[in-house]
PDB file of N, CA and C in Angstrom:
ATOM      1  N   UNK A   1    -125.385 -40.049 178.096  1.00  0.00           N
ATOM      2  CA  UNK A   1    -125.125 -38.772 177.459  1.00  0.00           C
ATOM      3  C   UNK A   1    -126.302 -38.433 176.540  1.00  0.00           C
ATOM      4  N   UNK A   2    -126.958 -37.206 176.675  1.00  0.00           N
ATOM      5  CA  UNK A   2    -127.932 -36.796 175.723  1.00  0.00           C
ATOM      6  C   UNK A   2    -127.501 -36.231 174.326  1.00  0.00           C
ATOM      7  N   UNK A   3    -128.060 -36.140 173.369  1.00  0.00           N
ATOM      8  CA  UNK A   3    -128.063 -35.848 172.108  1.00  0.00           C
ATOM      9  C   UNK A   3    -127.395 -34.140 172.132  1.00  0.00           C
ATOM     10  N   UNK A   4    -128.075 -33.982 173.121  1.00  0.00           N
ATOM     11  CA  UNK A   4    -127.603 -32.082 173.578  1.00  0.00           C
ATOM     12  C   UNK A   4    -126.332 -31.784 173.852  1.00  0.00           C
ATOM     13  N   UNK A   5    -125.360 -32.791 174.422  1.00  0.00           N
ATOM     14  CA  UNK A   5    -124.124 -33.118 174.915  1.00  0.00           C
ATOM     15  C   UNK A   5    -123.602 -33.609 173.705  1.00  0.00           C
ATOM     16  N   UNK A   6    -123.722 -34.742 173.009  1.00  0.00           N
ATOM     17  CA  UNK A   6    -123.475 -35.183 172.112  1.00  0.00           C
ATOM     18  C   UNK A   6    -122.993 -34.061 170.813  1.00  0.00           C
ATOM     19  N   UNK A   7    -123.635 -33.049 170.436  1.00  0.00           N
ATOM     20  CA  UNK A   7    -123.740 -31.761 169.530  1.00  0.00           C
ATOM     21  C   UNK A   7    -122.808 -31.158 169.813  1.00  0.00           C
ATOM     22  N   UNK A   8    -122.631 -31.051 171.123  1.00  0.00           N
ATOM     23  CA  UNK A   8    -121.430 -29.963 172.099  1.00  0.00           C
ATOM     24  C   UNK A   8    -119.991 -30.490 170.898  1.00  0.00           C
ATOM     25  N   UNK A   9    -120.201 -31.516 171.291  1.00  0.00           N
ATOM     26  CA  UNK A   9    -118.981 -32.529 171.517  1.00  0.00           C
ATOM     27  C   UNK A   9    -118.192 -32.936 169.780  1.00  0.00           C
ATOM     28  N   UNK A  10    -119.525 -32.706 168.508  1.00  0.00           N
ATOM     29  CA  UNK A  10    -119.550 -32.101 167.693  1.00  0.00           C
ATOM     30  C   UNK A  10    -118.950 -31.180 167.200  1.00  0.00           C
ATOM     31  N   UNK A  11    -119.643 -29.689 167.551  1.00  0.00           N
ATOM     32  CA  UNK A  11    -119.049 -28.289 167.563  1.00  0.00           C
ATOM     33  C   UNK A  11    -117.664 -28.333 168.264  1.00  0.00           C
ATOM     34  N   UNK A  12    -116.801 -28.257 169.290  1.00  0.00           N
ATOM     35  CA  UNK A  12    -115.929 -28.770 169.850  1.00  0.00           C
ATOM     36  C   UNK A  12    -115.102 -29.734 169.113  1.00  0.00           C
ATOM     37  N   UNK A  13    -115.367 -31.060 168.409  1.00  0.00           N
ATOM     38  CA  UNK A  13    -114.561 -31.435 167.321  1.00  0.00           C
ATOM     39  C   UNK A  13    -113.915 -30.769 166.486  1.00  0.00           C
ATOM     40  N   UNK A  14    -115.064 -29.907 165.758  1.00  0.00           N
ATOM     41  CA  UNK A  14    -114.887 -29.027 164.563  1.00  0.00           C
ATOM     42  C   UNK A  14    -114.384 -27.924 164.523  1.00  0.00           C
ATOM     43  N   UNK A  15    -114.311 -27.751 166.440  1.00  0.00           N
ATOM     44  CA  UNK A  15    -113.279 -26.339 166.456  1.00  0.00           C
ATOM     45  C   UNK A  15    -114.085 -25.333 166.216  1.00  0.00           C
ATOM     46  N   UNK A  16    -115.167 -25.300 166.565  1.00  0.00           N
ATOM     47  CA  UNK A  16    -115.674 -23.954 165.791  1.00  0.00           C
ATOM     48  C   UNK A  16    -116.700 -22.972 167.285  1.00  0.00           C
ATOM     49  N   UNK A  17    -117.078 -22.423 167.022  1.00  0.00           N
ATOM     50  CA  UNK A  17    -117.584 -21.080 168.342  1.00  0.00           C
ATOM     51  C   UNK A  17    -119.091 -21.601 168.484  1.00  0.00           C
ATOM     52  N   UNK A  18    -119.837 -21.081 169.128  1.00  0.00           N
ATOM     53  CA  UNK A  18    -121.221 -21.445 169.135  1.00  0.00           C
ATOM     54  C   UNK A  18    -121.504 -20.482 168.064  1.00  0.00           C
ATOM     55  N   UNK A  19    -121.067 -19.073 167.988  1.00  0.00           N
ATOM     56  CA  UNK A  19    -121.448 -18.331 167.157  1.00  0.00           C
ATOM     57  C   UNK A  19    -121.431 -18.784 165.742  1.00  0.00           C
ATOM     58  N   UNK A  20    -119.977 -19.107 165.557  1.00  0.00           N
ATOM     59  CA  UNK A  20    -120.022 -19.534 163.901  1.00  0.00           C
ATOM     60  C   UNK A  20    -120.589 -20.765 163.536  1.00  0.00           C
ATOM     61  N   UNK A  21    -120.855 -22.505 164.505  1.00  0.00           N
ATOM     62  CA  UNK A  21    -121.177 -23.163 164.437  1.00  0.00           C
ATOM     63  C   UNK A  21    -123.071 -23.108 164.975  1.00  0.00           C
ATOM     64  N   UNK A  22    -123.970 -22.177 165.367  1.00  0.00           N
ATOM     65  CA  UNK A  22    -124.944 -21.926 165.373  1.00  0.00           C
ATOM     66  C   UNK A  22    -125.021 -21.266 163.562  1.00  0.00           C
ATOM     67  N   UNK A  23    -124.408 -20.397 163.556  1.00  0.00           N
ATOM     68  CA  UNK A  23    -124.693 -19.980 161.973  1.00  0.00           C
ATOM     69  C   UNK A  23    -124.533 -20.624 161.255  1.00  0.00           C
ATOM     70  N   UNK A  24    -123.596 -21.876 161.136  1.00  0.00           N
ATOM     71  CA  UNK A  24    -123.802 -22.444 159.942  1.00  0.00           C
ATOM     72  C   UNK A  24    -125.117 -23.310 159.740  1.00  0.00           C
ATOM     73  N   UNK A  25    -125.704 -23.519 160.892  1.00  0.00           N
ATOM     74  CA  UNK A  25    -127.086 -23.973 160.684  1.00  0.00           C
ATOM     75  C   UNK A  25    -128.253 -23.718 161.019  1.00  0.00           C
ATOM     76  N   UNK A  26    -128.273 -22.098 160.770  1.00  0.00           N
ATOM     77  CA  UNK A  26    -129.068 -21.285 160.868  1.00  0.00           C
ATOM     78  C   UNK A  26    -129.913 -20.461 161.682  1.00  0.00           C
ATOM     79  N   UNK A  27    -129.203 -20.940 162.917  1.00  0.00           N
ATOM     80  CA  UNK A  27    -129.529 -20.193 164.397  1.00  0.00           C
ATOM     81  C   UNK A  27    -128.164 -19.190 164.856  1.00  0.00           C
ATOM     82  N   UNK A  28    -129.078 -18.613 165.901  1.00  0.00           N
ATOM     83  CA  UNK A  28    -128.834 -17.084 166.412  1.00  0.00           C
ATOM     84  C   UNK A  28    -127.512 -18.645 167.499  1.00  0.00           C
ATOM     85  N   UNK A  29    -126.536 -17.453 168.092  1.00  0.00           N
ATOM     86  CA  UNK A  29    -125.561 -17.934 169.565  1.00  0.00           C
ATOM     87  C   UNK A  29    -126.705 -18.512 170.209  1.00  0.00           C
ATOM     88  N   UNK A  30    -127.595 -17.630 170.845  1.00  0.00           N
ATOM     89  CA  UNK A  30    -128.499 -17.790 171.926  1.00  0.00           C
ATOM     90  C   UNK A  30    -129.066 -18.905 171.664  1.00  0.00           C
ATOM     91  N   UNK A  31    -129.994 -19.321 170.552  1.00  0.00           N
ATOM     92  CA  UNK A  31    -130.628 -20.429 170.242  1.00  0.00           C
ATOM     93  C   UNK A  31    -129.812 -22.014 170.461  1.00  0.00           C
ATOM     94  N   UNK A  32    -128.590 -21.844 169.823  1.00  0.00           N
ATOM     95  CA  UNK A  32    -127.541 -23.040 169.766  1.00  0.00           C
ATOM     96  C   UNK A  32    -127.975 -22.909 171.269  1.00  0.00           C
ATOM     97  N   UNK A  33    -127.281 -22.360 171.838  1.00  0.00           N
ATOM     98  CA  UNK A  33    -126.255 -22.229 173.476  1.00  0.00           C
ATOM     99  C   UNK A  33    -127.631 -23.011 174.193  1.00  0.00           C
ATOM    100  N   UNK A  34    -129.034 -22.301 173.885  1.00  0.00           N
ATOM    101  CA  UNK A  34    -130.136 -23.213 174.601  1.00  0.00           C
ATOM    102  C   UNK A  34    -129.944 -24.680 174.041  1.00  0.00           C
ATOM    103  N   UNK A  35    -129.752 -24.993 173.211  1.00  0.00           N
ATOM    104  CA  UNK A  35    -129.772 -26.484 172.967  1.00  0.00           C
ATOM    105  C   UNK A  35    -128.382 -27.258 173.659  1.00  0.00           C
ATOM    106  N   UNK A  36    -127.304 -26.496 173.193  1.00  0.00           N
ATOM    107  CA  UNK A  36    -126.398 -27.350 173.840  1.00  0.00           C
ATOM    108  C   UNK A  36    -126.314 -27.233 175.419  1.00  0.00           C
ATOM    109  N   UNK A  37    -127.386 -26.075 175.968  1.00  0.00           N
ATOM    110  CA  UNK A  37    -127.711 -26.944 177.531  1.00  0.00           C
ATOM    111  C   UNK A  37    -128.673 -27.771 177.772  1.00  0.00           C
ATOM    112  N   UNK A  38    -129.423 -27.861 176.879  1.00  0.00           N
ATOM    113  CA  UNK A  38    -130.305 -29.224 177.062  1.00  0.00           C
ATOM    114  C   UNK A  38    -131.658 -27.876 177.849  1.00  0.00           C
ATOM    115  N   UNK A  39    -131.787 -26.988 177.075  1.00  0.00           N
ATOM    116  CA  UNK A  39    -132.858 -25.645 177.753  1.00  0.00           C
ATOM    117  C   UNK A  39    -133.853 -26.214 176.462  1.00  0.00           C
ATOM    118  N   UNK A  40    -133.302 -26.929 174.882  1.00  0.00           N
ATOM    119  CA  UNK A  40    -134.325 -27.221 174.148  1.00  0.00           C
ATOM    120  C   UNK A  40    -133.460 -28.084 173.564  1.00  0.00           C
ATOM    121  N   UNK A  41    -134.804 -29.130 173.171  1.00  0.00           N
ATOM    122  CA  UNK A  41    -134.247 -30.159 172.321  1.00  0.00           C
ATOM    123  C   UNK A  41    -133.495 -30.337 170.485  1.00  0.00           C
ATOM    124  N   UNK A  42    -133.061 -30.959 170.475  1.00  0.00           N
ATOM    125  CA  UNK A  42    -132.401 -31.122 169.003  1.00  0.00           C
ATOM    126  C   UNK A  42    -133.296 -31.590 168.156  1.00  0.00           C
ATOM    127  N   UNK A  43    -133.440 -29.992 167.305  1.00  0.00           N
ATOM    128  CA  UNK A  43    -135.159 -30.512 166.599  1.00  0.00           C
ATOM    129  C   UNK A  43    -134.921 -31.302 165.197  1.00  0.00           C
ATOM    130  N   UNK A  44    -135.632 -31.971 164.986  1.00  0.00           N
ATOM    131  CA  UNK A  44    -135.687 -32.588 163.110  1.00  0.00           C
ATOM    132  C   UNK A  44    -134.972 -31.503 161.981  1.00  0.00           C
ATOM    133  N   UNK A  45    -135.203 -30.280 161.911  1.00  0.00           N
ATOM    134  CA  UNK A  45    -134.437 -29.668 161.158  1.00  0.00           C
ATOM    135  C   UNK A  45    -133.352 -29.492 161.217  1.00  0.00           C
ATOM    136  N   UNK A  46    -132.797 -29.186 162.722  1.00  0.00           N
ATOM    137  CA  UNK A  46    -131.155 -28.687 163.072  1.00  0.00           C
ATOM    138  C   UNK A  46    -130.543 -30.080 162.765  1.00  0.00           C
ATOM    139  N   UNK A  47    -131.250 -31.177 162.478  1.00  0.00           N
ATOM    140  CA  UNK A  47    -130.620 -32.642 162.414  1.00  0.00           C
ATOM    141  C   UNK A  47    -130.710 -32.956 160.956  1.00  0.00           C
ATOM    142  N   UNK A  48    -131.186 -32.622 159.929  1.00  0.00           N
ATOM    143  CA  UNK A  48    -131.124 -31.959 158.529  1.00  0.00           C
ATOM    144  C   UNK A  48    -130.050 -31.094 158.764  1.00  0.00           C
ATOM    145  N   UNK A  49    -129.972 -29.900 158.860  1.00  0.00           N
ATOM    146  CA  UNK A  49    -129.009 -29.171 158.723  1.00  0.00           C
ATOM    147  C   UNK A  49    -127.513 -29.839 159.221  1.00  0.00           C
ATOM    148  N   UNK A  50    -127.560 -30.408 160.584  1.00  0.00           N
ATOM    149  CA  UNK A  50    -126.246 -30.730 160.802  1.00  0.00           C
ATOM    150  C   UNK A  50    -125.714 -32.186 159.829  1.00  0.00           C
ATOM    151  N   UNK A  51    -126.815 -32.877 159.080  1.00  0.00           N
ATOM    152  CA  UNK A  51    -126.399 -33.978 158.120  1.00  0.00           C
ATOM    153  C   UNK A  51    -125.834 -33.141 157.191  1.00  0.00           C
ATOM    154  N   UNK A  52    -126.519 -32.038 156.860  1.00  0.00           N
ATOM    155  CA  UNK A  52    -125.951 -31.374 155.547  1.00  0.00           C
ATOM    156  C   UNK A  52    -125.053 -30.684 155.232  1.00  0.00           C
ATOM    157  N   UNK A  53    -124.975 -29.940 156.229  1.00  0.00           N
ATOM    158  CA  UNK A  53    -123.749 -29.109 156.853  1.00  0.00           C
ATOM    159  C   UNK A  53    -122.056 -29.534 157.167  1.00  0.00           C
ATOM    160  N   UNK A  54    -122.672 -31.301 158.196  1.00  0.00           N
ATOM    161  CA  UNK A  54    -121.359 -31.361 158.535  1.00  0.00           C
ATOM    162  C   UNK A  54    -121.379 -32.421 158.515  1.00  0.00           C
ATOM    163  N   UNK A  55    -122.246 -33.187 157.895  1.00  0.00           N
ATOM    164  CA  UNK A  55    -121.753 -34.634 157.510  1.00  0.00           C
ATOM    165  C   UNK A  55    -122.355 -35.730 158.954  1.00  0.00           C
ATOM    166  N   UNK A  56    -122.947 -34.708 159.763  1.00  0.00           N
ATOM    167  CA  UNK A  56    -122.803 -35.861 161.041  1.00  0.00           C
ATOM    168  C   UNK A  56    -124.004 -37.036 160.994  1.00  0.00           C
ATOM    169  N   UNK A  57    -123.761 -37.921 161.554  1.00  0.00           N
ATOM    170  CA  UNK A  57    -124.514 -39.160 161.563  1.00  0.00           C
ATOM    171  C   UNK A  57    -125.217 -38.946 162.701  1.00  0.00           C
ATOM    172  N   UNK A  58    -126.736 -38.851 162.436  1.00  0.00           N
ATOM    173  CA  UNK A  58    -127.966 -38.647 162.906  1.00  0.00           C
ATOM    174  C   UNK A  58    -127.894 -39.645 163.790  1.00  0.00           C
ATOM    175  N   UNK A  59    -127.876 -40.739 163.713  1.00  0.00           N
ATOM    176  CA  UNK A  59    -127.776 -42.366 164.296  1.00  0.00           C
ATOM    177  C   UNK A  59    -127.059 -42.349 165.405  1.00  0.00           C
ATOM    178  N   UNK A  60    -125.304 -41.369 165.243  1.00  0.00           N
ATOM    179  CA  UNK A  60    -124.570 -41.428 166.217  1.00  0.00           C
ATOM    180  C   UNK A  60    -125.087 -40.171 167.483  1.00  0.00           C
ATOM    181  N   UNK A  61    -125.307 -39.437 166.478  1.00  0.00           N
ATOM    182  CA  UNK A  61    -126.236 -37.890 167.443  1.00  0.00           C
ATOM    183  C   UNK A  61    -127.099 -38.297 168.447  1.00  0.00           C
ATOM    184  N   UNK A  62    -128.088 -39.384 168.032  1.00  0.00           N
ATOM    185  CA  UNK A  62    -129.394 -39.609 168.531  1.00  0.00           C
ATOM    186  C   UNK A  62    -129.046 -41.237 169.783  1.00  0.00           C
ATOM    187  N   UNK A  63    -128.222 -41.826 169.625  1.00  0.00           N
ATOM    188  CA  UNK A  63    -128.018 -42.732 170.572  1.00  0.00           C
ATOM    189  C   UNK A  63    -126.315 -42.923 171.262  1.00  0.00           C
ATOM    190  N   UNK A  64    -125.580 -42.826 170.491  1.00  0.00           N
ATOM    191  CA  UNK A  64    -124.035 -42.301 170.533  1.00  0.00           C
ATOM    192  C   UNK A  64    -123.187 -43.420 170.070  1.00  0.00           C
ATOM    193  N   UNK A  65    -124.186 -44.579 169.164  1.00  0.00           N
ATOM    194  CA  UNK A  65    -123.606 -45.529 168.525  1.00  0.00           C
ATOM    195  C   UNK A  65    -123.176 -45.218 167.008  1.00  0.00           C
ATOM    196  N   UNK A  66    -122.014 -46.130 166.843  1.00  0.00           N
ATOM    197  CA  UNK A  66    -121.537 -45.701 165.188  1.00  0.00           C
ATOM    198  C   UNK A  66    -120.469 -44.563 165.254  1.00  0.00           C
ATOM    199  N   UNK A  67    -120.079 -43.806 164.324  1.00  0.00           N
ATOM    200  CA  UNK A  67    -119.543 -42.817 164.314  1.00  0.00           C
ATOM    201  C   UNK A  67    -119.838 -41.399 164.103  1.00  0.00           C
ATOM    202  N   UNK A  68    -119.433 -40.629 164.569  1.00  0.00           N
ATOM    203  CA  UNK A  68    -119.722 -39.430 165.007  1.00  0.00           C
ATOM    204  C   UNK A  68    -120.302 -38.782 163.524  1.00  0.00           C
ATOM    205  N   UNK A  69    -118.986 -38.926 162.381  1.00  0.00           N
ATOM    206  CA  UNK A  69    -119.840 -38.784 161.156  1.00  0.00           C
ATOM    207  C   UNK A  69    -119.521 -39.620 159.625  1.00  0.00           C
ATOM    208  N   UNK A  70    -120.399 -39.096 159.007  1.00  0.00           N
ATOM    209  CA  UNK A  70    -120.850 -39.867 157.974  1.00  0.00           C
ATOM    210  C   UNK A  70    -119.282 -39.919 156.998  1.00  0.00           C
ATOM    211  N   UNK A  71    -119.565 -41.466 156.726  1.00  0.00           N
ATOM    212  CA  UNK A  71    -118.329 -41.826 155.607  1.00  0.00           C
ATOM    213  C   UNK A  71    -118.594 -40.638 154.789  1.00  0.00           C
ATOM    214  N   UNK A  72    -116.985 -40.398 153.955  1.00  0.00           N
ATOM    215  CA  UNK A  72    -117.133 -39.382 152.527  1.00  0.00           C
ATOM    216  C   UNK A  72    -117.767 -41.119 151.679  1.00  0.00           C
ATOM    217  N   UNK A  73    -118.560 -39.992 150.490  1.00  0.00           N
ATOM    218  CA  UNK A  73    -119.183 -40.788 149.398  1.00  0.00           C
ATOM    219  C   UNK A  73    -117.913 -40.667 148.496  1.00  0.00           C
ATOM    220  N   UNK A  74    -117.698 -42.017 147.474  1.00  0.00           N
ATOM    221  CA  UNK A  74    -117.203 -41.858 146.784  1.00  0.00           C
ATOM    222  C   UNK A  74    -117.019 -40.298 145.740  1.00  0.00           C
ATOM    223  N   UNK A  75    -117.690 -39.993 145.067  1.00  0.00           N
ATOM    224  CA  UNK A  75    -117.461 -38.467 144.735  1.00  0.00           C
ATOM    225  C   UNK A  75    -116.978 -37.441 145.707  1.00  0.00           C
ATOM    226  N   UNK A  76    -117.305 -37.119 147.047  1.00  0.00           N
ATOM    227  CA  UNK A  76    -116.730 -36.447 147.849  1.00  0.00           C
ATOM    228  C   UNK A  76    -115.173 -36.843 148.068  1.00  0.00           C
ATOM    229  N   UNK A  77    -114.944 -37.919 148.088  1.00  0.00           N
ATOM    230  CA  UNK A  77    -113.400 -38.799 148.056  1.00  0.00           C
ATOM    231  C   UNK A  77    -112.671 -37.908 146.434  1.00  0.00           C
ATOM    232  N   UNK A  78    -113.413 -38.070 145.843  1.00  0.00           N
ATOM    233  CA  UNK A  78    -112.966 -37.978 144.295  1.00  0.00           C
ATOM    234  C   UNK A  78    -112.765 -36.178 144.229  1.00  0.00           C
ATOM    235  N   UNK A  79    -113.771 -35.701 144.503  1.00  0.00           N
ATOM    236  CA  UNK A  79    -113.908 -34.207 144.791  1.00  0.00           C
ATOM    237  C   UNK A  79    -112.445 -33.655 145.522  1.00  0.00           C
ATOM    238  N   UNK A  80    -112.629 -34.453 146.894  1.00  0.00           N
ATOM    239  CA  UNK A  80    -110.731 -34.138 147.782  1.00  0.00           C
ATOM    240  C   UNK A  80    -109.721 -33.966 146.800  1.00  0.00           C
ATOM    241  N   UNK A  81    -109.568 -35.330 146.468  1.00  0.00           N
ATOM    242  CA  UNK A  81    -108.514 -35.949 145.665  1.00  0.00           C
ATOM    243  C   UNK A  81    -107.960 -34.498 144.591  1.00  0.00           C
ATOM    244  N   UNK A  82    -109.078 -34.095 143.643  1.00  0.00           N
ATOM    245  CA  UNK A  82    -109.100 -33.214 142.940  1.00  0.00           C
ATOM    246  C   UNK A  82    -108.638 -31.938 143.420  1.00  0.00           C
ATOM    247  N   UNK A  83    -109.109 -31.416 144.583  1.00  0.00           N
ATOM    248  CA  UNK A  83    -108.780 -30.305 145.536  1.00  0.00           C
ATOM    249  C   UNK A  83    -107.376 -30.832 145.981  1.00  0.00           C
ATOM    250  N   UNK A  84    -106.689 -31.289 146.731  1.00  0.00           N
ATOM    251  CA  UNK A  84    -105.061 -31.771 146.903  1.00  0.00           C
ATOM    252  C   UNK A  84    -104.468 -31.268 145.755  1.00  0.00           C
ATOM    253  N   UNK A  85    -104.903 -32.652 144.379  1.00  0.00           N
ATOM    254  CA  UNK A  85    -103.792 -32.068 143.415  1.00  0.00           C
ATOM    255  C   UNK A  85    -103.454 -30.561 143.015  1.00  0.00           C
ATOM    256  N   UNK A  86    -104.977 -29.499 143.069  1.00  0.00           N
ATOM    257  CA  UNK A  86    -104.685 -28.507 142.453  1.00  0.00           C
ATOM    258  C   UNK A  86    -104.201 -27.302 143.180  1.00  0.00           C
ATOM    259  N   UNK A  87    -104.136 -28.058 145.108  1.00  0.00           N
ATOM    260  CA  UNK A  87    -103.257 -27.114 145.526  1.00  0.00           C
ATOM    261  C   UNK A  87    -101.987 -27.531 145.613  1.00  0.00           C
ATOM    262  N   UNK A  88    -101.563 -28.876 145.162  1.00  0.00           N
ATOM    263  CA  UNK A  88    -100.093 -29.246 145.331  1.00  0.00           C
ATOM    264  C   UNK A  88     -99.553 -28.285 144.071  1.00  0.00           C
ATOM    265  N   UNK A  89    -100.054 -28.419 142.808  1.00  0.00           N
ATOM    266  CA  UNK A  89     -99.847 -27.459 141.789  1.00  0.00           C
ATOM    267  C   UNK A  89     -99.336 -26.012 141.768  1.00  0.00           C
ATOM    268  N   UNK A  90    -100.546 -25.469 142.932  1.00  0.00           N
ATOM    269  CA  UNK A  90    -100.453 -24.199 143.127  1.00  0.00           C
ATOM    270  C   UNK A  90     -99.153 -23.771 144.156  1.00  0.00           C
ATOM    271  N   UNK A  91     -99.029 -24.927 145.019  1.00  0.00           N
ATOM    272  CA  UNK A  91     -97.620 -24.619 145.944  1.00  0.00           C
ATOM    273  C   UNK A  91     -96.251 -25.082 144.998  1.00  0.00           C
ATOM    274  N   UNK A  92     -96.559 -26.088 144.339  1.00  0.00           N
ATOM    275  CA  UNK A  92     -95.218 -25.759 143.204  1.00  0.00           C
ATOM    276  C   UNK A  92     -95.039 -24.686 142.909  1.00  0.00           C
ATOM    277  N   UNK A  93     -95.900 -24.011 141.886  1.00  0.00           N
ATOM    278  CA  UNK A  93     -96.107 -22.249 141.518  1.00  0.00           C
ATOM    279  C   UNK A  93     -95.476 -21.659 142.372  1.00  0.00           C
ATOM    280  N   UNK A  94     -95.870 -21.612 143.701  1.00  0.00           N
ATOM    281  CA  UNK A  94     -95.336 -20.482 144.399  1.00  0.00           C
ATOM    282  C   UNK A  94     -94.318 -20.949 144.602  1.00  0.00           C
ATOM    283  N   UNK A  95     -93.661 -22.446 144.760  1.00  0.00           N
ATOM    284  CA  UNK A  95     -92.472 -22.331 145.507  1.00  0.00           C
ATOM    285  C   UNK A  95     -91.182 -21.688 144.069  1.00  0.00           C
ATOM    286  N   UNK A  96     -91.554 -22.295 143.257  1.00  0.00           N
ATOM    287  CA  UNK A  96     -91.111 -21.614 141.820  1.00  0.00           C
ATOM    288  C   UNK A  96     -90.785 -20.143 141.821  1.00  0.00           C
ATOM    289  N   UNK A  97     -92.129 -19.556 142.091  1.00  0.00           N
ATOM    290  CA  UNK A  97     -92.101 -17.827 141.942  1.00  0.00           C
ATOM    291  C   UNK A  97     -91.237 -17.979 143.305  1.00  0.00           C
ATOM    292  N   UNK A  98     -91.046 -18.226 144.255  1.00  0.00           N
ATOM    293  CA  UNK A  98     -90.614 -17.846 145.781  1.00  0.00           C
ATOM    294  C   UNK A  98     -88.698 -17.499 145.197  1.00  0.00           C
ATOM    295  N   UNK A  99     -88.565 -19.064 144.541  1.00  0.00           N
ATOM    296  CA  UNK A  99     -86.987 -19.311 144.291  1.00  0.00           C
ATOM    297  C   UNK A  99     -86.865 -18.083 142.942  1.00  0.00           C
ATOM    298  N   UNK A 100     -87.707 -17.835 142.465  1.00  0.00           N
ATOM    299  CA  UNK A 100     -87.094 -16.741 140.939  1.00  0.00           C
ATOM    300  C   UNK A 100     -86.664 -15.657 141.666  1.00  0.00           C
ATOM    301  N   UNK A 101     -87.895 -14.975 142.336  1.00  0.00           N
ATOM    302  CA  UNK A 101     -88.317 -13.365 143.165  1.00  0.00           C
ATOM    303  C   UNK A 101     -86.584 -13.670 144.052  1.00  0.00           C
ATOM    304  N   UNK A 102     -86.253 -14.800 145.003  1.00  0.00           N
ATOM    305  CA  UNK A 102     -84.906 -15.149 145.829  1.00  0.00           C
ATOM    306  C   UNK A 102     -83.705 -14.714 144.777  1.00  0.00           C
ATOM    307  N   UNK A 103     -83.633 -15.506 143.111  1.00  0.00           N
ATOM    308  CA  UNK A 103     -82.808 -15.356 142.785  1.00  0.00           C
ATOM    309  C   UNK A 103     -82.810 -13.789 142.307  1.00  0.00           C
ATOM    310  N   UNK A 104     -83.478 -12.771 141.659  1.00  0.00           N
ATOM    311  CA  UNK A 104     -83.883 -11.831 141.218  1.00  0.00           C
ATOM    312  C   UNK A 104     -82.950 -10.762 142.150  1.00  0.00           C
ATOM    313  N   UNK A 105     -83.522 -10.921 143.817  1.00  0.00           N
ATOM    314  CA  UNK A 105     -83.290 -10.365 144.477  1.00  0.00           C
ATOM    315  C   UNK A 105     -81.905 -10.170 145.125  1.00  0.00           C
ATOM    316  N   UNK A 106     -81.267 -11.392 145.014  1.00  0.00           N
ATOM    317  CA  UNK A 106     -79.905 -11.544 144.981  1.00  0.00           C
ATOM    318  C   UNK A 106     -78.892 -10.696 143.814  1.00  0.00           C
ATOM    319  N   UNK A 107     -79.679 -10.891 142.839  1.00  0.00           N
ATOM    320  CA  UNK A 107     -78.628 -10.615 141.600  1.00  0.00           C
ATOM    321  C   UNK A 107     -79.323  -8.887 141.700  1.00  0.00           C
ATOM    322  N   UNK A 108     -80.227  -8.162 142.454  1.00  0.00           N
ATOM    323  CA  UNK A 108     -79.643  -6.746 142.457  1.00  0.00           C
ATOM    324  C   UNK A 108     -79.145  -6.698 143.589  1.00  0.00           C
ATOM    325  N   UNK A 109     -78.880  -7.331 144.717  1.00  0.00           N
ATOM    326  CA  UNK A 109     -78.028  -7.082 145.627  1.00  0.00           C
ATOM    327  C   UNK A 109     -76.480  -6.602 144.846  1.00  0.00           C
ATOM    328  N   UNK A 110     -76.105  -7.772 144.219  1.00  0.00           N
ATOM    329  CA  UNK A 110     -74.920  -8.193 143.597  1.00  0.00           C
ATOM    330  C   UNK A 110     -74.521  -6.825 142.804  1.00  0.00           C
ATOM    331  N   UNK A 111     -75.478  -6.084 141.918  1.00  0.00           N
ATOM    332  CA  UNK A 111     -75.256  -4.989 141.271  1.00  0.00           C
ATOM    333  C   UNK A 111     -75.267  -3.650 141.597  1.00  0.00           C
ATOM    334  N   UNK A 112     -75.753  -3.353 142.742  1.00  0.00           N
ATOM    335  CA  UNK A 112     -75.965  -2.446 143.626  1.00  0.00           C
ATOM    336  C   UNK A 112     -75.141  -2.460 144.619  1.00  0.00           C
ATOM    337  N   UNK A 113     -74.403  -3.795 144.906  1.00  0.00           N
ATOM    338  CA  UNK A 113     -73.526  -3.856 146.434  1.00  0.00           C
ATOM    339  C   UNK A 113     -72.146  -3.120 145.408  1.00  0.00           C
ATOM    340  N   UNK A 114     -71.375  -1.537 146.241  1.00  0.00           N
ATOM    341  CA  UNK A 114     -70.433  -0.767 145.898  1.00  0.00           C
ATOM    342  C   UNK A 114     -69.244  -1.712 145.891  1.00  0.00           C
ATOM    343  N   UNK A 115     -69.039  -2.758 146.818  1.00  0.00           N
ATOM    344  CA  UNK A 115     -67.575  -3.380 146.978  1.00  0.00           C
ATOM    345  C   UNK A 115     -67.361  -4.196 145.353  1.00  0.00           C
ATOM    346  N   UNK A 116     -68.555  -4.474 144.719  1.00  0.00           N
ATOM    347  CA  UNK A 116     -68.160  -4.971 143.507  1.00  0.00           C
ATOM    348  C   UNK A 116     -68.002  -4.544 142.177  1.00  0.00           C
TER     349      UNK A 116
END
């Protein structure tokens, strides 16, 4: 398997289009789409960009040993961690506002419904 295949297989992980996954590393559709047919090679920069971008392991890109991508660094671990709690927070909030706005809405049913 070439490095060109390998990228595919990448983009395709990540779920993402040639379009939006060419843009995030700074090429046109057309440009990606030539590389991931193997029309041009996977240059030193797009291999910068895709370390930087998406974490992938150059090592695994370039021979197809190791893993596809790079461990999180401790701070990136720590960074997550931080991101979780403050949306578990934020879905408390809403589930909070969800049950008030529920009860709210009930109790003008209740005052507005004629049978009572």
């Amino acid at each position: 398997m070439t490095e060109n295949q390998r990228l595919k297989i990448v983009r395709k992980f990540l779920n993402r289009t040639q379009v939006d996954f060419a843009s995030s590393i700074g090429l046109t559709q057309a440009g990606y789409s030539d590389i991931e047919r193997g029309k041009n090679n996977v240059s030193g920069k797009i291999k910068i960009l895709l370390k930087r971008e998406h974490d992938v392991n150059i090592s695994w890109l370039e021979t197809g040993d190791g893993e596809m991508f790079l461990p999180m660094s401790e701070k990136q671990k720590t960074e997550e961690q931080a991101e979780i709690y403050k949306l578990k927070l934020e879905i408390e909030r809403l589930e909070k506002e969800n049950n008030r706005l529920i009860s709210e809405n009930n109790q003008l049913r209740k005052t507005s419904d004629p049978r009572n």
